[in-house]
C-alpha atoms as a PDB file:
ATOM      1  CA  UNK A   1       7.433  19.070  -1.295  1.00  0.00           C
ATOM      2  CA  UNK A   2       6.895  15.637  -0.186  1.00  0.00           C
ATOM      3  CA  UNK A   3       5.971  14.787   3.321  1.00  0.00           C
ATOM      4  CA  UNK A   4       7.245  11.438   3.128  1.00  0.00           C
ATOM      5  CA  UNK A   5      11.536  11.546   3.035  1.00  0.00           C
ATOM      6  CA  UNK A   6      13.539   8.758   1.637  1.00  0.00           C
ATOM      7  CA  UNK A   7      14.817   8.277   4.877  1.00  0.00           C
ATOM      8  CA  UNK A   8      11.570   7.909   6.897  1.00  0.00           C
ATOM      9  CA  UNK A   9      10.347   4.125   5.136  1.00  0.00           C
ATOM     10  CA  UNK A  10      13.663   3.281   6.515  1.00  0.00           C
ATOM     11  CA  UNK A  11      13.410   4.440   9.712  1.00  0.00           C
ATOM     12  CA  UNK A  12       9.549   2.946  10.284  1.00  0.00           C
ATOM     13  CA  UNK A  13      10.664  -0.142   8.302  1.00  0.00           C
ATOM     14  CA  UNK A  14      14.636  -1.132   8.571  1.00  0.00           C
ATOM     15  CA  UNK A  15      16.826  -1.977   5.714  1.00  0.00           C
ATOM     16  CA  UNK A  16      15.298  -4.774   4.550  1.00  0.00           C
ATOM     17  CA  UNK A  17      12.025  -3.780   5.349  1.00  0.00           C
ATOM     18  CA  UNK A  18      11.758  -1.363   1.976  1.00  0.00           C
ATOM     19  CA  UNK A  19      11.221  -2.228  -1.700  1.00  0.00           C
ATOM     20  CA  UNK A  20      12.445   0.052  -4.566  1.00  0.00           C
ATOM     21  CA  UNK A  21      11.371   0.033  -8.041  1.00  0.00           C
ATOM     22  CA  UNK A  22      13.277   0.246 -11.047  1.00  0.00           C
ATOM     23  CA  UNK A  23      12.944   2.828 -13.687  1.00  0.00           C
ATOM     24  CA  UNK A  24      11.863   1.531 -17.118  1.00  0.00           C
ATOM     25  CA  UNK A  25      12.658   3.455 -20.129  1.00  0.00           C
ATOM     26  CA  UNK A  26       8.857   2.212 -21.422  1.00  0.00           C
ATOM     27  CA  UNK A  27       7.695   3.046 -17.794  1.00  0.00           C
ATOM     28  CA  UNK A  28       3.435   4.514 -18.144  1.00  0.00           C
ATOM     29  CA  UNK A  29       4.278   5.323 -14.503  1.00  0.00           C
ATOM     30  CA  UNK A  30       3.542   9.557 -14.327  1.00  0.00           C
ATOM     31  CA  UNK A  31       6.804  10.661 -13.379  1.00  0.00           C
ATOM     32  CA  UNK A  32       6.437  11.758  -9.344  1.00  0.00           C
ATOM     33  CA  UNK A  33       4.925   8.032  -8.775  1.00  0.00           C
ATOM     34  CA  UNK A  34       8.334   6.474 -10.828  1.00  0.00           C
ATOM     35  CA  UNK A  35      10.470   8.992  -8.834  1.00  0.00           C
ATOM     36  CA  UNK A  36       8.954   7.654  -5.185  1.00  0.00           C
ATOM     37  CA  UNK A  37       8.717   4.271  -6.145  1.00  0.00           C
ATOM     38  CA  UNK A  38      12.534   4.273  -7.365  1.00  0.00           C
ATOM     39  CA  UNK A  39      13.982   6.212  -5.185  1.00  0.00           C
ATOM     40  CA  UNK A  40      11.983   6.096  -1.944  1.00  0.00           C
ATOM     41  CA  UNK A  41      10.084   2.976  -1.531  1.00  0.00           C
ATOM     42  CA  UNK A  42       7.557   1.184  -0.112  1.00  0.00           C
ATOM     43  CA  UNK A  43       7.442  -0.930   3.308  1.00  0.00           C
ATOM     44  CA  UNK A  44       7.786  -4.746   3.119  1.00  0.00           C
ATOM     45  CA  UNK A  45       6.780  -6.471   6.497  1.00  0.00           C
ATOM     46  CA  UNK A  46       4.123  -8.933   7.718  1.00  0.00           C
ATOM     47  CA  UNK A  47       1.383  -6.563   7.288  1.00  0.00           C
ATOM     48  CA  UNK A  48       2.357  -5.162   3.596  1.00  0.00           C
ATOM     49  CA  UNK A  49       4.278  -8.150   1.596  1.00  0.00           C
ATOM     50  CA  UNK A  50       5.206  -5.978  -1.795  1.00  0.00           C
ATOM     51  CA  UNK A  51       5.369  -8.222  -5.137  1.00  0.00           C
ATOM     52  CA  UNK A  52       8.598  -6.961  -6.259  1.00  0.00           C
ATOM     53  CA  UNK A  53      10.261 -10.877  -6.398  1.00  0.00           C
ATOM     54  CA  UNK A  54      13.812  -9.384  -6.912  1.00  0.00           C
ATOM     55  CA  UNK A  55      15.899 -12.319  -7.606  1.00  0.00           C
ATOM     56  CA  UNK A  56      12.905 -15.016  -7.272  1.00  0.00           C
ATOM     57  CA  UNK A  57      13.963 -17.465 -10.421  1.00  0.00           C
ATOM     58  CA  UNK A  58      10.044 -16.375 -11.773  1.00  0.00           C
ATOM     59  CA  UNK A  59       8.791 -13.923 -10.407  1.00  0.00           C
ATOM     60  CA  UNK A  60       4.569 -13.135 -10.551  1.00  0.00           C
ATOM     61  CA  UNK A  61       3.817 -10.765 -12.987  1.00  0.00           C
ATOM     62  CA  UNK A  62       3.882  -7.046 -11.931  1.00  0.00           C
ATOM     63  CA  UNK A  63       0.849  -5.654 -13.944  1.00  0.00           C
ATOM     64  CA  UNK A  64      -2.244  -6.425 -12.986  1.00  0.00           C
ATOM     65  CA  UNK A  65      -3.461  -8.155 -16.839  1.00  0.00           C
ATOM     66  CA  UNK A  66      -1.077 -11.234 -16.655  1.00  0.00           C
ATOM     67  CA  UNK A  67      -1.502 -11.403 -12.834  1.00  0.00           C
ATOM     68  CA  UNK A  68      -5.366 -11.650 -13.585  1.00  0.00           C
ATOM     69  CA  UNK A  69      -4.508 -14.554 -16.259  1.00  0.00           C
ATOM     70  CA  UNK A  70      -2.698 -16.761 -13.967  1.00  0.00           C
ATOM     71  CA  UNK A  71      -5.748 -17.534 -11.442  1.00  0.00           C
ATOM     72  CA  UNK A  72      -8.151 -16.909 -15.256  1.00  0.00           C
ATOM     73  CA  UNK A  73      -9.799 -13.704 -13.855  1.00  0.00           C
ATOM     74  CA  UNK A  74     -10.985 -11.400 -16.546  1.00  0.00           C
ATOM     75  CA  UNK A  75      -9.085  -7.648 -15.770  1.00  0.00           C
ATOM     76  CA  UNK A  76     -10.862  -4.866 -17.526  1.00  0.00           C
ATOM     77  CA  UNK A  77      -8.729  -3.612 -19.921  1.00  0.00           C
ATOM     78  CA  UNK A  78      -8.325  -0.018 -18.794  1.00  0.00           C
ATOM     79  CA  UNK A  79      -6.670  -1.760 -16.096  1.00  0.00           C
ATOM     80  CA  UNK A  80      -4.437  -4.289 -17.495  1.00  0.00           C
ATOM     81  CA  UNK A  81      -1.012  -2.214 -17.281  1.00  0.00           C
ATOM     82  CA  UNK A  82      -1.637  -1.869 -13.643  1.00  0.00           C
ATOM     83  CA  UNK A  83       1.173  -2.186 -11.106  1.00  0.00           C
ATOM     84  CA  UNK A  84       0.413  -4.542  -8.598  1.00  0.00           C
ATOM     85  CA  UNK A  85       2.374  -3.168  -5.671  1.00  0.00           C
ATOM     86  CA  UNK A  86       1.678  -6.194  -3.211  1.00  0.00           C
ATOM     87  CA  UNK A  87      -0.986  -6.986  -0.468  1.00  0.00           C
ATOM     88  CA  UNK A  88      -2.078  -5.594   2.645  1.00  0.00           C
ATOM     89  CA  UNK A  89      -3.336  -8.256   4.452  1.00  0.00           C
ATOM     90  CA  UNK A  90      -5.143 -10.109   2.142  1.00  0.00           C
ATOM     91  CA  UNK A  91      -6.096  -6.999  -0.323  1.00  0.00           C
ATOM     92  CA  UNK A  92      -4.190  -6.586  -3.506  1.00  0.00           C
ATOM     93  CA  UNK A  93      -2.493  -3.369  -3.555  1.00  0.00           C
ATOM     94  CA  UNK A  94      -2.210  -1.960  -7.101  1.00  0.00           C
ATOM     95  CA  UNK A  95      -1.884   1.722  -8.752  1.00  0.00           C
ATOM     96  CA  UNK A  96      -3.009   3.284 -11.390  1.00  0.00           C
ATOM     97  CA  UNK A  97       0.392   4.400 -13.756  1.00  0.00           C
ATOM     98  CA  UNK A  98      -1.889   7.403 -15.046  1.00  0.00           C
ATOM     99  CA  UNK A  99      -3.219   8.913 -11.973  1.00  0.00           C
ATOM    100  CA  UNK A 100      -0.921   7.451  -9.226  1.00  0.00           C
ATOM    101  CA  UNK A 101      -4.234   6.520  -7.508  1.00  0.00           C
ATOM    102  CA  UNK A 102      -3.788   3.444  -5.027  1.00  0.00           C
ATOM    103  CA  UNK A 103      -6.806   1.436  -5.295  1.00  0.00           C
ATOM    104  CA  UNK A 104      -7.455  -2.319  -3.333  1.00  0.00           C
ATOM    105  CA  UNK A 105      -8.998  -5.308  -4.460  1.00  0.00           C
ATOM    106  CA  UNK A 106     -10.389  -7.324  -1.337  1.00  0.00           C
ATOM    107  CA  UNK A 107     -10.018 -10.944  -1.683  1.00  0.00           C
ATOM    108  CA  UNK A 108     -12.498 -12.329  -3.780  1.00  0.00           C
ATOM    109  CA  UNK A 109     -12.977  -9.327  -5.053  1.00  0.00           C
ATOM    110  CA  UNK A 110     -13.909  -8.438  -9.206  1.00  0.00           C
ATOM    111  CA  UNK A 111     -13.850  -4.454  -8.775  1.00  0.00           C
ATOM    112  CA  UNK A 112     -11.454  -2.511  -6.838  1.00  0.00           C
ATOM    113  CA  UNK A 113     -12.218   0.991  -4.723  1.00  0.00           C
ATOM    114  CA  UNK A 114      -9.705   3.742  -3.461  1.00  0.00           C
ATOM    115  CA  UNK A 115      -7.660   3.550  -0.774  1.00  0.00           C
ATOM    116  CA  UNK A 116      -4.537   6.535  -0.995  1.00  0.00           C
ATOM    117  CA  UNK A 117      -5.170   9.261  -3.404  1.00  0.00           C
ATOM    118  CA  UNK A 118      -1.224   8.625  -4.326  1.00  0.00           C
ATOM    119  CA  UNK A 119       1.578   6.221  -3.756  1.00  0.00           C
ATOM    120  CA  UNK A 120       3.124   8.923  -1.356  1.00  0.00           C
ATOM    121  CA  UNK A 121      -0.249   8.653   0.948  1.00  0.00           C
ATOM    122  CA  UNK A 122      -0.085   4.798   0.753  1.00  0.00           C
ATOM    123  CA  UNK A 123       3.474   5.360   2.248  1.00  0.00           C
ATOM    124  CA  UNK A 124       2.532   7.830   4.767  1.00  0.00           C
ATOM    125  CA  UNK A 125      -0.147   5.814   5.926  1.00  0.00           C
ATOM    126  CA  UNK A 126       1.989   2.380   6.576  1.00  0.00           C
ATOM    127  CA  UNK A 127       4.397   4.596   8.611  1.00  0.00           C
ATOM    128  CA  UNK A 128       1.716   6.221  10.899  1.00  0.00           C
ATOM    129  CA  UNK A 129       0.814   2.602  11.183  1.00  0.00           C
ATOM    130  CA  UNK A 130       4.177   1.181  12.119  1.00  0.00           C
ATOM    131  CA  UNK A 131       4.283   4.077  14.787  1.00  0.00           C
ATOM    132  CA  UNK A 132       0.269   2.703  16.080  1.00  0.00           C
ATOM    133  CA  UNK A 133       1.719  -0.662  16.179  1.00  0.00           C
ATOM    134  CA  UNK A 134       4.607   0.033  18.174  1.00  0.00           C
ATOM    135  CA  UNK A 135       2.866   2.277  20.505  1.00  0.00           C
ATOM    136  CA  UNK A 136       0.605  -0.099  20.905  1.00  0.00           C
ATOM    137  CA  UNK A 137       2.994  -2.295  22.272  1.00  0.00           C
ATOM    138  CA  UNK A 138       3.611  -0.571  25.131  1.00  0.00           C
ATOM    139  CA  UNK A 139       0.448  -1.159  26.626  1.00  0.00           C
ATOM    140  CA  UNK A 140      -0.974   2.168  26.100  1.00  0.00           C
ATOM    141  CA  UNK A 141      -5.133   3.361  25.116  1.00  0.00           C
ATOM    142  CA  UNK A 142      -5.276   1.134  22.381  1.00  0.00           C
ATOM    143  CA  UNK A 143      -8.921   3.703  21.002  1.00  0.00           C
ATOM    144  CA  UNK A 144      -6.521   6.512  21.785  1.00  0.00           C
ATOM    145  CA  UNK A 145      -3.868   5.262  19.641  1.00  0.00           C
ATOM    146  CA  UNK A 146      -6.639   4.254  16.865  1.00  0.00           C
ATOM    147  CA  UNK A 147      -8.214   7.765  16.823  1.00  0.00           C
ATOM    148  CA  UNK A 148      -4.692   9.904  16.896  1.00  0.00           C
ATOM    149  CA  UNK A 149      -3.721   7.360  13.406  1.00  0.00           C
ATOM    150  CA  UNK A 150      -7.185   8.265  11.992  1.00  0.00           C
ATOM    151  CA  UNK A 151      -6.870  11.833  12.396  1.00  0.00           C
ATOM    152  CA  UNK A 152      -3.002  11.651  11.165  1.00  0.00           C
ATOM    153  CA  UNK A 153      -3.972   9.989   8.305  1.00  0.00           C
ATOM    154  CA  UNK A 154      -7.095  11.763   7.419  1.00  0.00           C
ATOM    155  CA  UNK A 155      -5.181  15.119   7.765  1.00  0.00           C
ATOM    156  CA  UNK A 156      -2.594  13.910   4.772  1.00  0.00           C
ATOM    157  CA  UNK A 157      -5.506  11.875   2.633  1.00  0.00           C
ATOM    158  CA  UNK A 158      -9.191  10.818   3.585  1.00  0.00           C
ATOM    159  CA  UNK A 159      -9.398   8.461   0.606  1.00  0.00           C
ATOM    160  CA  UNK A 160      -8.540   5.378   3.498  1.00  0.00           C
ATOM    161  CA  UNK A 161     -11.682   5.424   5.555  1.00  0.00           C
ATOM    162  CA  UNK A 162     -13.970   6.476   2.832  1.00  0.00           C
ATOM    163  CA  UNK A 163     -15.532   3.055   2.417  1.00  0.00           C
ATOM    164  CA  UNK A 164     -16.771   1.718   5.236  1.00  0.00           C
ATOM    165  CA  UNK A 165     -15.100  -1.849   4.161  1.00  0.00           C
ATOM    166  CA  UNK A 166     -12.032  -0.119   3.226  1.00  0.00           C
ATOM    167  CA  UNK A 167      -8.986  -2.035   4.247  1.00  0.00           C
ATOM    168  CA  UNK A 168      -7.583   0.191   6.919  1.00  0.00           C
ATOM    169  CA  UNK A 169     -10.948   0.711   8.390  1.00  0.00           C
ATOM    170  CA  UNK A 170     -11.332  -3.319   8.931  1.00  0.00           C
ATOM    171  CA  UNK A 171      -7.903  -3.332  10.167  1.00  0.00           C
ATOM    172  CA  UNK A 172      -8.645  -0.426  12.627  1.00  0.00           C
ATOM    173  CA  UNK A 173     -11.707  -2.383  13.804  1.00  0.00           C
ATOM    174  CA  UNK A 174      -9.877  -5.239  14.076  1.00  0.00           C
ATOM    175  CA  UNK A 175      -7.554  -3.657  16.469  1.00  0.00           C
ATOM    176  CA  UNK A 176     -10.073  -2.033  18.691  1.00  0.00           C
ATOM    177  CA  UNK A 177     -11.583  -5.315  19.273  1.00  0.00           C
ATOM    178  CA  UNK A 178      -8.319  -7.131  20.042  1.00  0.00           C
ATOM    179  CA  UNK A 179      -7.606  -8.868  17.538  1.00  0.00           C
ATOM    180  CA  UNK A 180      -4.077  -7.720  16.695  1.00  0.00           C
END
């Protein structure tokens, strides 16, 4: 059973605030990734941008092969099919079709590490972090607020703070030093 309902990006995110993905027949996708991306989502704000240029007149490549061969990066090529689901901050955001694995690529970056052990985590995670920014908001213990999203997190998937340059935990610094 999945912990993350197609109603809950919506509620974190809006209406406009969610991406879907469409079903390909030639899809490599495993099927429980297709079946969330298509039918549940993920978030599209300032913090996440997805790539998913519905209607843009030419759009960037999705996988992560040609999106490597526009800036003439070389992309292993166990990793050239790729989706490249969009960036968090200034990470690429892409998943593995095979595993589901999310994985980021910090700018500047040549190898990528981690981050969600599935697309489902990766979209738990952003809505725990909606709820952190909100809160936080509301002038409230901004280390309390920090610590409660860790341990929410952490208790669905510990693959986000694994690495100590991982994206969420620079973020998460980031916030207890005032930043955001």
């Amino acid at each position: 059973m999945s912990e993350v309902a197609p109603n809950d990006l919506v509620r974190a995110y809006g209406l406009t605030g969610v991406v879907y993905f469409p079903r390909y027949s030639t899809s490599a996708l495993e099927v429980r990734t297709e079946n969330f991306l298509s039918s549940i989502g993920v978030p599209h704000d300032e913090i996440f941008t997805s790539r998913a240029d519905v209607g843009e007149p030419e759009p960037d490549p999705i996988e992560l092969g040609p999106l490597f061969e526009l800036d003439e990066q070389e992309c292993p090529e166990e990793r050239r099919d790729w989706l490249a689901l969009g960036y968090l901050r200034t990470a690429l955001i892409v998943l593995d079709p095979r595993s589901g694995a999310v994985h980021a690529y910090a700018e500047g970056e040549i190898e990528s590490h981690p981050l969600h052990r599935d697309i489902e985590s990766f979209a738990f995670c952003m809505i725990q972090f909606r709820r952190l920014r909100d809160a936080r908001s509301a002038d409230t213990d901004v280390a309390l607020l920090v610590q409660r999203f860790r341990e929410s997190v952490t208790a669905h998937d510990s693959t986000p703070f694994q690495y100590e340059d991982s994206e969420w935990n620079l973020i998460l610094d980031e916030i207890r030093d005032g930043i955001w």
